[in-house]
Protein backbone atom coordinates (compact mmCIF):
# COMPACT_ATOMS: atom_id res chain seq x y z
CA UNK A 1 -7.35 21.30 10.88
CA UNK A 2 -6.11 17.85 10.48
CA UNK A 3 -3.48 16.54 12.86
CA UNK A 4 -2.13 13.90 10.19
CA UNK A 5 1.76 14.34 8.62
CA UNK A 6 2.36 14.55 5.07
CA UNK A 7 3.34 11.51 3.14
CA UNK A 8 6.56 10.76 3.28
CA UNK A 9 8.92 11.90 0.18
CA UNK A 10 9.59 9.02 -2.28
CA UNK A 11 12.93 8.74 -3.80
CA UNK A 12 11.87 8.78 -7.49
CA UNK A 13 14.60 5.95 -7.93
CA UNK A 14 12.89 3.88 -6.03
CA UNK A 15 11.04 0.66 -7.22
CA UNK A 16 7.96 0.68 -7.32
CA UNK A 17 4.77 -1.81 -7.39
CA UNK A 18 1.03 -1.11 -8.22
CA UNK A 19 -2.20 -3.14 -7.04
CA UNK A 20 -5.59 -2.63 -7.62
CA UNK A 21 -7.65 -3.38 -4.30
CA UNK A 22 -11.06 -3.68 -4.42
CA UNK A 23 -13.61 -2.59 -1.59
CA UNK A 24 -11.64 0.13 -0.30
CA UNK A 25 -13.62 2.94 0.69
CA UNK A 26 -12.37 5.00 4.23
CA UNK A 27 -9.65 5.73 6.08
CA UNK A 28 -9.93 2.15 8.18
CA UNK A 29 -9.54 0.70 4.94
CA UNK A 30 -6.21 2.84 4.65
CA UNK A 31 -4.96 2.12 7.55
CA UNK A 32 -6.12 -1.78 7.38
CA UNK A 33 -3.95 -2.38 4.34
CA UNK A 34 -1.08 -0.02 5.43
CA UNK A 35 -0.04 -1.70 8.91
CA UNK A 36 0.05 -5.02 6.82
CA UNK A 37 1.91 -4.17 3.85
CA UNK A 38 4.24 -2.28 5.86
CA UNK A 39 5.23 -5.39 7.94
CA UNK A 40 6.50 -6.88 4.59
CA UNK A 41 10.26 -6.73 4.16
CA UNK A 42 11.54 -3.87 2.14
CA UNK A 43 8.81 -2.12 2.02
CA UNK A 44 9.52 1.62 3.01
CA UNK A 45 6.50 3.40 2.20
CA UNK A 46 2.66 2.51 0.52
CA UNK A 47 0.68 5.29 -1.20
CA UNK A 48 -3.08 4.79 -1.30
CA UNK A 49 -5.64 6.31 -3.81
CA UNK A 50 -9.62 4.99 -2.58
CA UNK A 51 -10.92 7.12 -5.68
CA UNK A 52 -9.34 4.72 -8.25
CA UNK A 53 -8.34 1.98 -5.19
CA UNK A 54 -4.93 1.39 -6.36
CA UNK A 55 -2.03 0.67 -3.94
CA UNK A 56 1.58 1.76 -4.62
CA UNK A 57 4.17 -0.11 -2.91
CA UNK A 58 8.01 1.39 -2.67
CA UNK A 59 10.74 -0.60 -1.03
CA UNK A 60 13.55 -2.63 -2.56
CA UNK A 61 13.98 -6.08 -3.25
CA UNK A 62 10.11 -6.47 -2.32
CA UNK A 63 8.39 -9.49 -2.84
CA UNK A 64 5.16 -8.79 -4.65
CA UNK A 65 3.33 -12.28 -3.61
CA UNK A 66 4.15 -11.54 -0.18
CA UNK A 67 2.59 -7.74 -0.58
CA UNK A 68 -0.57 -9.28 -2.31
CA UNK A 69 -0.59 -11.94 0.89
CA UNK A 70 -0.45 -8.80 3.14
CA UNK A 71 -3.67 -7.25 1.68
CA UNK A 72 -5.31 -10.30 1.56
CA UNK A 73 -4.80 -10.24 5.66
CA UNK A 74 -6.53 -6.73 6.05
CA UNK A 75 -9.27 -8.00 4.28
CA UNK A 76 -9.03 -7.51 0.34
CA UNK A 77 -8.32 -8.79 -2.86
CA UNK A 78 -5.00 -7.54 -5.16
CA UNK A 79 -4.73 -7.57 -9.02
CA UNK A 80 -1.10 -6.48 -10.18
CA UNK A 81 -1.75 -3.10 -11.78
């Protein structure tokens, strides 16, 4: 049994952005890219996918270079999706 929470629920009004981030491939990647890109203002939640590596990003009023600047700390490279 896994002791980790569901995701949280996403307002479907809520922007949205999408990344591609390559060389993501466990859960240390997750959480790698997660404690940056939540530091970045707005953001309120970030969705992960390692099967197709994309990133979702929800927030408001996000600023996407900053989000791309945030991966690039953890350690990876982000293409707009």
């Amino acid at each position: 049994m896994s002791n980790q929470s569901p995701p949280p629920q996403i307002p479907s009004s809520e922007p949205q952005l999408t990344y591609l981030v390559a060389g993501m491939t466990c859960d240390h990647c997750t959480l790698a890219v997660t404690e940056e890109v939540t530091k970045v203002a707005g953001v309120t939640a970030i969705d992960i996918d390692l099967a197709t590596n994309r990133v979702q990003v929800h927030g408001s009023d996000v600023d996407p270079a900053a989000v791309v600047a945030a991966i690039d700390e953890a350690g990876y490279d982000a293409v707009a999706a």
